[in-house]
N, C-alpha and C. Protein backbone atom coordinates (compact mmCIF):
# COMPACT_ATOMS: atom_id res chain seq x y z
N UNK A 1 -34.04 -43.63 7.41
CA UNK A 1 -33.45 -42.33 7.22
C UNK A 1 -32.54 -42.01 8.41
N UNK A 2 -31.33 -41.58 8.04
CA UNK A 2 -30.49 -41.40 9.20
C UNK A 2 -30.74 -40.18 9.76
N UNK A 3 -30.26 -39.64 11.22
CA UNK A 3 -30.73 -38.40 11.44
C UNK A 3 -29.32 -37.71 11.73
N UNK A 4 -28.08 -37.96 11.25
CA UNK A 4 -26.97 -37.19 11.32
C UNK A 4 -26.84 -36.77 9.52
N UNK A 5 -27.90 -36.95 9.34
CA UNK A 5 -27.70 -36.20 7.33
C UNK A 5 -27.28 -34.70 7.24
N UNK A 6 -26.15 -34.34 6.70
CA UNK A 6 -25.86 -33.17 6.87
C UNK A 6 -26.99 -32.56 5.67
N UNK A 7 -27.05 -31.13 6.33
CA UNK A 7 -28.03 -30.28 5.86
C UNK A 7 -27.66 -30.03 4.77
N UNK A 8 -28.80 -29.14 3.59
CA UNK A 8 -28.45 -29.41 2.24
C UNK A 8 -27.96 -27.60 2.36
N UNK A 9 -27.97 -26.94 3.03
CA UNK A 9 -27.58 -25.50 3.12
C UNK A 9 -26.25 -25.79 3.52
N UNK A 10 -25.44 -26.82 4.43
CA UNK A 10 -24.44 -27.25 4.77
C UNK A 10 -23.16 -26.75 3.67
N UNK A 11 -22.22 -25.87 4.08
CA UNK A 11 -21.31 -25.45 2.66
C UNK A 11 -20.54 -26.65 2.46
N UNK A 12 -20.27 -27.83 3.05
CA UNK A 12 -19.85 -29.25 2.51
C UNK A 12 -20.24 -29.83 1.81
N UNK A 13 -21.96 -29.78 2.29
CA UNK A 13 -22.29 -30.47 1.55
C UNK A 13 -22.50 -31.95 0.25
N UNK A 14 -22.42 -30.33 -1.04
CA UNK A 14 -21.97 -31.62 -2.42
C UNK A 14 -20.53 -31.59 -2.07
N UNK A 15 -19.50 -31.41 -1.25
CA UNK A 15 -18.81 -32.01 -1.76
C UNK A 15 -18.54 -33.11 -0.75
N UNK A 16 -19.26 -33.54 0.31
CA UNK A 16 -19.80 -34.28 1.07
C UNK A 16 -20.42 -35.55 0.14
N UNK A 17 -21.86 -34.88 -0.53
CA UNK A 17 -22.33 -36.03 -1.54
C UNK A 17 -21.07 -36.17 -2.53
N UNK A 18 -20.81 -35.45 -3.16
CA UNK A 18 -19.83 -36.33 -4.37
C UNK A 18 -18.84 -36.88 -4.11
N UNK A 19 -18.18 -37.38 -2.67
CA UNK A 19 -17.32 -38.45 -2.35
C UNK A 19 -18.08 -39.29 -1.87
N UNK A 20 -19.03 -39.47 -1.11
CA UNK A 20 -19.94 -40.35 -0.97
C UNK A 20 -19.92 -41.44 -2.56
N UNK A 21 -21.15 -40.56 -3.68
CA UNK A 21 -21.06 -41.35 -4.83
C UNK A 21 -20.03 -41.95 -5.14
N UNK A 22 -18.50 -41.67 -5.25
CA UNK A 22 -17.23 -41.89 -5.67
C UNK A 22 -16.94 -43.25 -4.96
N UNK A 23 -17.02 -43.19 -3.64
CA UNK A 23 -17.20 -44.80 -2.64
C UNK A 23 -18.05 -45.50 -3.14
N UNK A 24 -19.08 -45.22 -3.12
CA UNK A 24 -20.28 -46.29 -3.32
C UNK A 24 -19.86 -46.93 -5.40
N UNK A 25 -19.89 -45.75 -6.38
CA UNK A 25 -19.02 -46.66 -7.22
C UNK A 25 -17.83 -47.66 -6.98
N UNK A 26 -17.15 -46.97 -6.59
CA UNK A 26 -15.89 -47.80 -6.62
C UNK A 26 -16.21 -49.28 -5.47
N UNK A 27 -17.04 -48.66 -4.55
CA UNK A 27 -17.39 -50.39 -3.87
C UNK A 27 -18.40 -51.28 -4.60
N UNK A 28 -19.35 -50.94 -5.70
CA UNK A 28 -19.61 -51.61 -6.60
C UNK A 28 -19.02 -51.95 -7.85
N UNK A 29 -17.39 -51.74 -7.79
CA UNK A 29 -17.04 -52.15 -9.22
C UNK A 29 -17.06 -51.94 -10.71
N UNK A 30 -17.26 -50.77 -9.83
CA UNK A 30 -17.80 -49.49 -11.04
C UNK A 30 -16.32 -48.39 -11.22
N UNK A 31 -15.39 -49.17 -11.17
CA UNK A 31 -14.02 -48.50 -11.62
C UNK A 31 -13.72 -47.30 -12.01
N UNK A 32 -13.63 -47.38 -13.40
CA UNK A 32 -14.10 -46.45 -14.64
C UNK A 32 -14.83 -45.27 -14.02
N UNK A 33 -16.16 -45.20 -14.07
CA UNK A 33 -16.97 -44.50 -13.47
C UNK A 33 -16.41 -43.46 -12.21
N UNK A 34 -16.38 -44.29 -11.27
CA UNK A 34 -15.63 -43.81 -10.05
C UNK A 34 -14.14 -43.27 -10.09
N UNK A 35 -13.38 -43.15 -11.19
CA UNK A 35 -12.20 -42.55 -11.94
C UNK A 35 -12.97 -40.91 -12.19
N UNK A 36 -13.37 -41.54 -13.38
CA UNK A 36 -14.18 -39.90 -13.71
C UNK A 36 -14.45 -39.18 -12.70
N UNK A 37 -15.90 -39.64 -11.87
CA UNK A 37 -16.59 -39.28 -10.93
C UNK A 37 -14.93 -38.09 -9.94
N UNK A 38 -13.72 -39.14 -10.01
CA UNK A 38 -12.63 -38.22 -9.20
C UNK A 38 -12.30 -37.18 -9.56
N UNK A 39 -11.98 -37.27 -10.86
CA UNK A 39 -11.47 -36.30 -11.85
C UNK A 39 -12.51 -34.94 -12.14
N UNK A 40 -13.56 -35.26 -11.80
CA UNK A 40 -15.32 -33.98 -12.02
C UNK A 40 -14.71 -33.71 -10.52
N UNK A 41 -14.24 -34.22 -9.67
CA UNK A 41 -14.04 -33.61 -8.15
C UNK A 41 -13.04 -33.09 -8.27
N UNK A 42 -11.80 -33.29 -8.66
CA UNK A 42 -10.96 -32.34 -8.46
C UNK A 42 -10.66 -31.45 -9.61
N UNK A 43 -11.69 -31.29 -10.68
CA UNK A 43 -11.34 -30.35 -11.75
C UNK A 43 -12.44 -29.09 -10.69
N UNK A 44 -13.62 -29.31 -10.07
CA UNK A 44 -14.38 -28.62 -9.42
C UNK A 44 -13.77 -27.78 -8.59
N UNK A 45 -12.42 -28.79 -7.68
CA UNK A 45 -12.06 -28.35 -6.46
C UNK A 45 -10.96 -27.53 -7.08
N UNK A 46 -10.07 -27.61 -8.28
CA UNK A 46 -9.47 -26.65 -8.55
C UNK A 46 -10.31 -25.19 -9.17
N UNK A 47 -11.17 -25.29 -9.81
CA UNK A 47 -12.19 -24.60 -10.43
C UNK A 47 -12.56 -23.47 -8.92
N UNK A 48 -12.94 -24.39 -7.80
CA UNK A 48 -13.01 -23.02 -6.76
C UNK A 48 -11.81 -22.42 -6.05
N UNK A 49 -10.91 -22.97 -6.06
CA UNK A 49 -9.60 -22.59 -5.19
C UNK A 49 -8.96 -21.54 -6.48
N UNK A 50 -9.54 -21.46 -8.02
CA UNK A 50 -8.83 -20.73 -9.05
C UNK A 50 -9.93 -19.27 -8.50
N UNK A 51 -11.13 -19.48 -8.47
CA UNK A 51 -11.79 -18.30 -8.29
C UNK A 51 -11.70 -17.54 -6.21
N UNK A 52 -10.97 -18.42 -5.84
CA UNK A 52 -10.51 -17.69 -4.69
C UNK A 52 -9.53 -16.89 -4.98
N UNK A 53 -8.70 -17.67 -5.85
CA UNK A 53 -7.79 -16.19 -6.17
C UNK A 53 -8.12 -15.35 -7.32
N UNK A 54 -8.76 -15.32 -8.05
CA UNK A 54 -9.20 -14.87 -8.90
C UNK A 54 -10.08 -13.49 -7.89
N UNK A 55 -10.73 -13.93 -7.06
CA UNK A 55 -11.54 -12.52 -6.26
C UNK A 55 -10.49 -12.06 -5.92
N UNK A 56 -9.74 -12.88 -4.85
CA UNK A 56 -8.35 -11.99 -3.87
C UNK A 56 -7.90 -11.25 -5.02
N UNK A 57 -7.41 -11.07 -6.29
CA UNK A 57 -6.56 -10.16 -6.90
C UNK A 57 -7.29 -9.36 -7.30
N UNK A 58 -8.80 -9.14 -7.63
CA UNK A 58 -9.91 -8.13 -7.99
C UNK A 58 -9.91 -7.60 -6.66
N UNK A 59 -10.09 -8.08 -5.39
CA UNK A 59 -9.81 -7.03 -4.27
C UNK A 59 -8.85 -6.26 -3.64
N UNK A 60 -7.36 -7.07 -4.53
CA UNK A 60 -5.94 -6.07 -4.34
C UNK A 60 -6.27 -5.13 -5.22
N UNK A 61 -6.41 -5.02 -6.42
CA UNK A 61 -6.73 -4.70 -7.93
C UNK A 61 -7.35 -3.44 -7.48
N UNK A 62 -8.35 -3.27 -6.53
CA UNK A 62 -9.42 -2.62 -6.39
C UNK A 62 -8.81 -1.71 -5.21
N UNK A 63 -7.69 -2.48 -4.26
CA UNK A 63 -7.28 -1.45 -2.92
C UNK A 63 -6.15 -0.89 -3.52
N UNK A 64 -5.28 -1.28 -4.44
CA UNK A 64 -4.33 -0.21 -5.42
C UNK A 64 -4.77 1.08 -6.07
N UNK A 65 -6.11 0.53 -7.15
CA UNK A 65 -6.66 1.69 -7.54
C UNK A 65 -7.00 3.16 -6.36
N UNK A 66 -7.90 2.45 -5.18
CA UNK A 66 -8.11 3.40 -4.27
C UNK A 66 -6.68 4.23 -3.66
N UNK A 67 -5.82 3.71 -3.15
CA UNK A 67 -4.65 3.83 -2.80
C UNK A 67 -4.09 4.90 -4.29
N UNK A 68 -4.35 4.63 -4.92
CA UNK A 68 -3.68 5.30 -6.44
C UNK A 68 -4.62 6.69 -6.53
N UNK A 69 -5.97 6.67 -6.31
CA UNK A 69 -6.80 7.89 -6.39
C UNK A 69 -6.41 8.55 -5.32
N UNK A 70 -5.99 8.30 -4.54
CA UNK A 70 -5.67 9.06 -3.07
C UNK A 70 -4.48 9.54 -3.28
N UNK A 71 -3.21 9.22 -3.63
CA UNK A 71 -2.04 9.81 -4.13
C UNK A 71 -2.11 10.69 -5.26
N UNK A 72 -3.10 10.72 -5.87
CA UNK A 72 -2.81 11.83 -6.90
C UNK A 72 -4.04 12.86 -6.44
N UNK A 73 -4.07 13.03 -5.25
CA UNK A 73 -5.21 14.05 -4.72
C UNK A 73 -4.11 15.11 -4.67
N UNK A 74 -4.51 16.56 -4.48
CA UNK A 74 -4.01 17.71 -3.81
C UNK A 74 -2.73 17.71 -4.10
N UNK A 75 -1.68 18.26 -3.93
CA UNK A 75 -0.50 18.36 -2.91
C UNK A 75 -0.84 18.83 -1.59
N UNK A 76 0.24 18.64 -0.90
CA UNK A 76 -0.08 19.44 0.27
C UNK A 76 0.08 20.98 -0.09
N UNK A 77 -0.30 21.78 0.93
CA UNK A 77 -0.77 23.06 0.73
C UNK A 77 0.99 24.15 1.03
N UNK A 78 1.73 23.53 1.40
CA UNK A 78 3.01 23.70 2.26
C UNK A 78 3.84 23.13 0.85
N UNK A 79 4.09 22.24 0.19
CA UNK A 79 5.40 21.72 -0.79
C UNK A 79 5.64 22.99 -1.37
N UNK A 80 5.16 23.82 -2.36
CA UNK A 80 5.51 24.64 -2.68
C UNK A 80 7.17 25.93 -2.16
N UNK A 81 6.41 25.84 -0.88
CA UNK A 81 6.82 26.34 0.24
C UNK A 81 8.42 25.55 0.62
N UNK A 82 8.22 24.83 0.75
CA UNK A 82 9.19 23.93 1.60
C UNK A 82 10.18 23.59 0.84
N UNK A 83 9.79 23.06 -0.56
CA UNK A 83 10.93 22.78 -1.64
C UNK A 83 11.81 23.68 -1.97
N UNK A 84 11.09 25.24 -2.32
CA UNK A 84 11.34 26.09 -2.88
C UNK A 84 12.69 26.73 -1.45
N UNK A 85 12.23 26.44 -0.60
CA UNK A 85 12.99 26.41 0.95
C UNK A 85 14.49 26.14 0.86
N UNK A 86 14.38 24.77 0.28
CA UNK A 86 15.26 23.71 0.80
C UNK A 86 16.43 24.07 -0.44
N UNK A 87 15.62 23.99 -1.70
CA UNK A 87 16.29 24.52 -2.94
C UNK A 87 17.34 25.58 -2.83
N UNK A 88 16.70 26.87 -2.16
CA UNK A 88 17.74 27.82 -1.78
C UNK A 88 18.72 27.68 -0.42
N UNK A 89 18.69 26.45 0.37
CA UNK A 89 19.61 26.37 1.62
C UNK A 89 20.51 25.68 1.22
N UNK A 90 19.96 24.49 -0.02
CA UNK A 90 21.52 23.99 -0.43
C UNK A 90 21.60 24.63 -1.59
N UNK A 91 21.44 25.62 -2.18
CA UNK A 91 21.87 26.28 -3.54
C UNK A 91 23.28 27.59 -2.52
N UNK A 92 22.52 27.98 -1.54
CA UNK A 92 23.50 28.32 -0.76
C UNK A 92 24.87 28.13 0.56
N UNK A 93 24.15 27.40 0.85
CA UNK A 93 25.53 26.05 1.29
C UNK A 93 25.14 24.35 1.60
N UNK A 94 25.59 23.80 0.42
CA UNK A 94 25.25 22.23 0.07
C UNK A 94 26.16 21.70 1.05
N UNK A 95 26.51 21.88 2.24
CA UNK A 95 27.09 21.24 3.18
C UNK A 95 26.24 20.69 4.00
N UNK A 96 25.16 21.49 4.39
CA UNK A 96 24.41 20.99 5.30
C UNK A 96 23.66 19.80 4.90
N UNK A 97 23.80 19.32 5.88
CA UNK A 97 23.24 17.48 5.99
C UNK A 97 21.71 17.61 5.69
N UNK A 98 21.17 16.61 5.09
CA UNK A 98 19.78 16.22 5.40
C UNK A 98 19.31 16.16 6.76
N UNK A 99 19.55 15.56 7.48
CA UNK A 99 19.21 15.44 8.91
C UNK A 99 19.09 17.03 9.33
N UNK A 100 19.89 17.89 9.12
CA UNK A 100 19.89 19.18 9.71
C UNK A 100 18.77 19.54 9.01
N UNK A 101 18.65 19.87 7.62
CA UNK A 101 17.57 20.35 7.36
C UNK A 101 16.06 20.03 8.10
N UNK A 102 15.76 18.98 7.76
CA UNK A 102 14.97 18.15 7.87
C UNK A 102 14.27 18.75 9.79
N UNK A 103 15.47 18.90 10.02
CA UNK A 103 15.56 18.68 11.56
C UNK A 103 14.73 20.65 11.59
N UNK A 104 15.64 21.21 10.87
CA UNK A 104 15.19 22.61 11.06
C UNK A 104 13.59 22.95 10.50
N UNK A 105 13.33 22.28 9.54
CA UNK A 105 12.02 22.58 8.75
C UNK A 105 10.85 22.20 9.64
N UNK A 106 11.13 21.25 10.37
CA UNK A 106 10.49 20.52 11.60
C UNK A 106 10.35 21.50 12.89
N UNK A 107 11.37 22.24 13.11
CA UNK A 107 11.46 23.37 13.61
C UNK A 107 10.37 24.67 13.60
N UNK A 108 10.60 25.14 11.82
CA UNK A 108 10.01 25.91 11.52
C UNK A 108 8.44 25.71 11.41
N UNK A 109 7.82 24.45 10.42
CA UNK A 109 6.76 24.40 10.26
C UNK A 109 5.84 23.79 11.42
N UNK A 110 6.68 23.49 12.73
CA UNK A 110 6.26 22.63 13.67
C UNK A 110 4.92 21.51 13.15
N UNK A 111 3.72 21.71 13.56
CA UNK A 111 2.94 20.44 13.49
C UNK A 111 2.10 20.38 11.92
N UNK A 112 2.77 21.30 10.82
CA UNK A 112 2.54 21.54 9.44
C UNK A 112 2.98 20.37 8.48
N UNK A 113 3.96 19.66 9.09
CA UNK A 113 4.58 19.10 7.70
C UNK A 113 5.60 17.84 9.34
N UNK A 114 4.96 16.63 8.47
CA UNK A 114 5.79 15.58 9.22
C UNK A 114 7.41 15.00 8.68
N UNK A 115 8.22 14.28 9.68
CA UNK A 115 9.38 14.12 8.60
C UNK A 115 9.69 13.18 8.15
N UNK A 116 8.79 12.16 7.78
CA UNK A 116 8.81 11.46 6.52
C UNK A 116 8.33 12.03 5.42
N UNK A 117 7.34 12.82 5.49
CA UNK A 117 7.06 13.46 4.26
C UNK A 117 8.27 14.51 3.83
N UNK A 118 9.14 15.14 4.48
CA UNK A 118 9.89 15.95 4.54
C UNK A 118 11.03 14.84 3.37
N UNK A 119 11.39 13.62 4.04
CA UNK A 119 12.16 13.15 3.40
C UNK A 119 11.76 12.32 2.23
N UNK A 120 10.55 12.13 2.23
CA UNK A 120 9.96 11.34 0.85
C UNK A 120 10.01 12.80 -0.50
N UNK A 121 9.86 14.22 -0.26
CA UNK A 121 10.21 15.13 -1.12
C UNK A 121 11.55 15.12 -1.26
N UNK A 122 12.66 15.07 -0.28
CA UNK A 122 13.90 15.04 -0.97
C UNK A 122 14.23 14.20 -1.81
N UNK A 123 13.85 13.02 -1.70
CA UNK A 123 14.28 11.80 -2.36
C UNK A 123 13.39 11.91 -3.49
N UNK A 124 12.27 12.35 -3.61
CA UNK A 124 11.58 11.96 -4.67
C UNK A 124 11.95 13.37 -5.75
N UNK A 125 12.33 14.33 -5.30
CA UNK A 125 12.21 15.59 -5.47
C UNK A 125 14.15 15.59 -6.34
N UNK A 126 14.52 14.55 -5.74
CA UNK A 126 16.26 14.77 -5.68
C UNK A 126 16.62 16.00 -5.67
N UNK A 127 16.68 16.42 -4.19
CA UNK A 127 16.82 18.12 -3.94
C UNK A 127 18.36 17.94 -3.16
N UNK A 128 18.39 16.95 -2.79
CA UNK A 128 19.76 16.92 -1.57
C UNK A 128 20.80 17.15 -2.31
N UNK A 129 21.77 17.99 -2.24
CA UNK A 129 22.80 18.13 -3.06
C UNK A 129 24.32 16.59 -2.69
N UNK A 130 24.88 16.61 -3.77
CA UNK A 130 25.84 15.42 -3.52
C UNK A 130 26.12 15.49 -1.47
N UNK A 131 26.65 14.33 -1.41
CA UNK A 131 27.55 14.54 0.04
C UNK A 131 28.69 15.41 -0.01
N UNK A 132 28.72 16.28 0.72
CA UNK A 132 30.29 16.67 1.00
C UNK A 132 30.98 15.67 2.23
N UNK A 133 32.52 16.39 2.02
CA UNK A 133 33.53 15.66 2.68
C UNK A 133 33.33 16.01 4.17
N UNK A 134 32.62 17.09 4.31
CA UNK A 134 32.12 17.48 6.28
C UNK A 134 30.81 18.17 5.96
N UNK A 135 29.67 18.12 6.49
CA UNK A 135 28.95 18.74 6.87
C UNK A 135 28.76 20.05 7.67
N UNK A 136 28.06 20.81 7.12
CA UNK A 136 28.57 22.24 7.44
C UNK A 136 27.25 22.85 8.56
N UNK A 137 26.49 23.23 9.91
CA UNK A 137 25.54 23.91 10.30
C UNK A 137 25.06 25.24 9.71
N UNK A 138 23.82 25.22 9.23
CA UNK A 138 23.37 26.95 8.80
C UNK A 138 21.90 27.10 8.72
N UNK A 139 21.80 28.25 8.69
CA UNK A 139 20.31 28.64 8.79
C UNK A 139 19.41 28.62 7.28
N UNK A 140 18.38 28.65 7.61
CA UNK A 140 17.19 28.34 6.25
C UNK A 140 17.74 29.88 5.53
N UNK A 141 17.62 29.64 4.08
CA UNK A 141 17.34 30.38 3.37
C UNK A 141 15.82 30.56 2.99
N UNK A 142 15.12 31.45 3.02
CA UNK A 142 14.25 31.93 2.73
C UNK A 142 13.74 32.32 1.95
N UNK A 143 13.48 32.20 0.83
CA UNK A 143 13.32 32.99 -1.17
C UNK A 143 12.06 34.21 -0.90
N UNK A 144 12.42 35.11 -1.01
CA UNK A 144 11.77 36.11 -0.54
C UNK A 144 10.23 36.21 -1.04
N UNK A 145 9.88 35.08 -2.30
CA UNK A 145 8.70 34.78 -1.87
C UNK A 145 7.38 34.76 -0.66
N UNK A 146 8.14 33.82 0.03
CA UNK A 146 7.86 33.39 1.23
C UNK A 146 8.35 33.86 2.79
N UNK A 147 9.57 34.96 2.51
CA UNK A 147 10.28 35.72 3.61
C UNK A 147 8.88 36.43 4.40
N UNK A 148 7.73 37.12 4.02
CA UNK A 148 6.83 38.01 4.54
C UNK A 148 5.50 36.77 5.08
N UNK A 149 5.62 35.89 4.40
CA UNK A 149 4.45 34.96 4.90
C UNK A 149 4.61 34.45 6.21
N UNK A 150 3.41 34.85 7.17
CA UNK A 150 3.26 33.96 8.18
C UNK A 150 3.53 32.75 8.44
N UNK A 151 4.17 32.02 9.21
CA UNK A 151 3.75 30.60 9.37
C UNK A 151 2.84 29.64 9.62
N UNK A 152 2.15 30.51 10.54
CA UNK A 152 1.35 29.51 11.14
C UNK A 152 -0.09 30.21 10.53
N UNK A 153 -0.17 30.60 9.28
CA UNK A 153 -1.40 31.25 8.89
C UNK A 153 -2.48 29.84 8.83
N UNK A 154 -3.81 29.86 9.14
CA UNK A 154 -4.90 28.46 8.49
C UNK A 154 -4.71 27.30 9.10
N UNK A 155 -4.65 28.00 10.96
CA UNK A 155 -4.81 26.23 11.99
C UNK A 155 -3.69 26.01 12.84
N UNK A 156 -3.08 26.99 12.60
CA UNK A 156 -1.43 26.98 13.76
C UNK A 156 -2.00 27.16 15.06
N UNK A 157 -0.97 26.52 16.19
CA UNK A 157 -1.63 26.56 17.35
C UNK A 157 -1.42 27.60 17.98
């Protein structure tokens, strides 16, 4: 009995023994046999490398869904607010740039509203009015909705 026998818990293992068998046929002349014997090895070895990916896409599968329940949570508590904002600054002069806005709302809502989210509503929202030929500076319009509301009401610093 040899004492370098790999262990039978060993994850090589069978596939340790089943090239073993595959030699020992084929060095007895056992051709045929030792053909097959290849072919049961690599239909196996594709058989696990198919269920490696087969999990990997049940665990993308599974971080989309989560990712997908999380996007359709809430709105934020502020869009309302902010769209309805932006709606009336270019309904009243569509000169002003994105960047300005963006830049002013950042201003206003300070640590309320970040500005990628700022610009993922324009774009998704298609609120930006066409480009003009110059960009024009101006102040927020306000929809008198929201003219009397606090800003920093629920956690402002």
């Amino acid at each position: 009995m040899r004492k370098d026998k790999p262990s039978k818990d060993d994850a090589d293992f069978e596939e340790q023994t089943l090239a073993k068998v595959f030699f020992i046929l084929e060095a007895h002349d056992f051709t045929t046999l030792a053909e097959d014997m290849a072919l049961v090895i690599e239909r196996r070895n594709i058989k696990e490398r198919c269920q490696k990916i087969i999990y990997k896409e049940i665990a993308e599968g599974s971080a989309f869904k989560q990712r997908s329940i999380a996007a359709s949570g809430p709105r934020h508590r502020l869009y309302d607010e902010i769209v309805a904002i932006m709606k009336s600054t270019w309904k009243h002069n569509p000169a002003l740039s994105k960047r300005k806005m963006i830049s002013k709302l950042l201003i206003r809502y300070e640590d309320k509203v970040d500005e990628k989210t700022l610009k993922d509503w324009i774009t998704k929202g298609k609120l930006a009015p066409p480009r003009p030929r110059q960009n024009k500076n101006s102040d927020l319009v306000i929809p008198p909705e929201y003219a009397s509301k606090k800003i920093f009401e629920g956690g402002g610093k």
